[in-house]
Protein backbone atom coordinates (compact mmCIF):
# COMPACT_ATOMS: atom_id res chain seq x y z
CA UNK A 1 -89.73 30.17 246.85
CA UNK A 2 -87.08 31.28 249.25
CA UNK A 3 -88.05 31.26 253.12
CA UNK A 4 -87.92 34.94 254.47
CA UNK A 5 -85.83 34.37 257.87
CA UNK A 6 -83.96 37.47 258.00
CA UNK A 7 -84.97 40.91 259.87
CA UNK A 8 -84.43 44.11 258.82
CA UNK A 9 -84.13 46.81 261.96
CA UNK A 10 -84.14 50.75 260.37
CA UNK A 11 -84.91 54.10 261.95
CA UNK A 12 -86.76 56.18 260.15
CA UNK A 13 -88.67 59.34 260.96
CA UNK A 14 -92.01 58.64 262.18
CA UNK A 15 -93.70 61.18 259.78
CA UNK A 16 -92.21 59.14 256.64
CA UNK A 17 -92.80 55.74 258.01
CA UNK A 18 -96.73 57.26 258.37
CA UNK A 19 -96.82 58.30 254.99
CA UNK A 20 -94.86 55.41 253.08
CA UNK A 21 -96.92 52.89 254.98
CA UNK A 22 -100.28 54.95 254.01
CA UNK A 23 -99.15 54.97 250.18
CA UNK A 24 -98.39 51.24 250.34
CA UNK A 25 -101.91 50.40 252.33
CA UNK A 26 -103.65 52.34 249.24
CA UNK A 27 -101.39 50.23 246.84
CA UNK A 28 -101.99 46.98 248.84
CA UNK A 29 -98.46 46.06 249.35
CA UNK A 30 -97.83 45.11 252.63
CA UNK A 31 -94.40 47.00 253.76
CA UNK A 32 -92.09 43.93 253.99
CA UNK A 33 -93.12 43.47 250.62
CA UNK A 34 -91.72 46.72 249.43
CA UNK A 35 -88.91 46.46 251.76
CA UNK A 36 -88.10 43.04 249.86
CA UNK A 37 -88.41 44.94 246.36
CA UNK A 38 -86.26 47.54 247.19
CA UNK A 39 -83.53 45.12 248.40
CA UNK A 40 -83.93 43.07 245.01
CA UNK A 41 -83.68 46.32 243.43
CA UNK A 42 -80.75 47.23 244.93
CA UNK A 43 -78.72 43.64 244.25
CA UNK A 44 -80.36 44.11 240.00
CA UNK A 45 -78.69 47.37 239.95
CA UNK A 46 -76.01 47.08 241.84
CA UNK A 47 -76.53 49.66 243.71
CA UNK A 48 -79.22 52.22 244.49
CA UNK A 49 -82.43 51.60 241.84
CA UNK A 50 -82.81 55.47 241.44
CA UNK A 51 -80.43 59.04 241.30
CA UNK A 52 -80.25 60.78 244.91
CA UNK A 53 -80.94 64.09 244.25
CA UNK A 54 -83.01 67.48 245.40
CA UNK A 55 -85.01 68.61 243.13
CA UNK A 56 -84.01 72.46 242.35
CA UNK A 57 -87.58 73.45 242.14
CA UNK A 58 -90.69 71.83 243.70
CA UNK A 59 -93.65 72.93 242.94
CA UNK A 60 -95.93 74.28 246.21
CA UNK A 61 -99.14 72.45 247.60
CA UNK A 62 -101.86 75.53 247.91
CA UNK A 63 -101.72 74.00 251.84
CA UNK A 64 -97.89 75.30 251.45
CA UNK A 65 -98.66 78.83 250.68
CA UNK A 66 -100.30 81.41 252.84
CA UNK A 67 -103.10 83.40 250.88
CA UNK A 68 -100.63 85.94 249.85
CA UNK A 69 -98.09 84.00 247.70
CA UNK A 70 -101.14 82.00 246.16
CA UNK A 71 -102.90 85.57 245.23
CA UNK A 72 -99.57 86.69 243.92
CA UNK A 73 -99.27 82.78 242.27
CA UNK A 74 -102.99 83.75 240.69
CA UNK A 75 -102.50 87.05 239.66
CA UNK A 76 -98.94 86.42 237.82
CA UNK A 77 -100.72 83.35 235.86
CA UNK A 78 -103.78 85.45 234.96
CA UNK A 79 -101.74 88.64 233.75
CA UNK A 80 -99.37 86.02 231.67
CA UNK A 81 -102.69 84.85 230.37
CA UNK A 82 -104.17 88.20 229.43
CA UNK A 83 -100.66 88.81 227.54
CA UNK A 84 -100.88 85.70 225.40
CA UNK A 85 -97.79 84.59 227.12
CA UNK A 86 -99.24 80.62 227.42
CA UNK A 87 -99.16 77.60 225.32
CA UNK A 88 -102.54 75.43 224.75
CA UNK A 89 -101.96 72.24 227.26
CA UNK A 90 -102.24 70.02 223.72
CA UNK A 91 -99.43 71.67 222.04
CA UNK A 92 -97.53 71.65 225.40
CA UNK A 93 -98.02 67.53 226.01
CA UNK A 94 -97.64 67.05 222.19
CA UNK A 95 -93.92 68.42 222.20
CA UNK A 96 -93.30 66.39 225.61
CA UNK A 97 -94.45 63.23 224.11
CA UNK A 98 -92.00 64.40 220.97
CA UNK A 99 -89.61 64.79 223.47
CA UNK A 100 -89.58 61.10 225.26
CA UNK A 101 -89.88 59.51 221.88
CA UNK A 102 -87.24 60.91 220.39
CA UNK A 103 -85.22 60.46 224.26
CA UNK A 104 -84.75 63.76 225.30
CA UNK A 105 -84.73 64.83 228.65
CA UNK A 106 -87.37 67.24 229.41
């Protein structure tokens, strides 16, 4: 095994660092541990181990919406229900499995 005798100095909003370190705690990997797998990553790929992007649309936390929009949220989802205008949640993971065994994108 190689000895670790390099540092790695980054500045990173204290927010994220509060979060990332909280989902790491829960997974048990200590952060220079992850720091180390992203790096290995990074030299395997040759280059970044995932697309950069922005998701167009990202779904809202109910903490994210004041009791308006989630009323409105309720109310559109219940008339759409009412109108028959939903699929059963088994047909609707049954086509997405279909989907990533056949490799399409979803």
């Amino acid at each position: 095994m190689a000895i670790k005798s390099s540092n790695v100095t980054a500045r990173v909003e204290p927010e994220v660092k509060e979060q990332a370190e909280a989902i790491l705690s829960s997974l048990g990997i200590p952060t220079s541990t992850a720091i180390n797998m992203f790096y290995r990553q990074i030299v395997l790929w040759n280059g970044l181990p995932f697309r950069p992007a922005v998701p167009v649309t990202r779904p809202k936390s109910r903490t994210e919406m004041d009791d308006a929009e989630f009323n409105a949220r309720m109310t559109a989802g219940y008339e759409q229900a009412i109108a028959n205008q939903s699929t059963p949640s088994d047909e609707v993971f049954d086509r997405l499995i279909g989907e990533i065994e056949n490799g399409k994108t979803v």
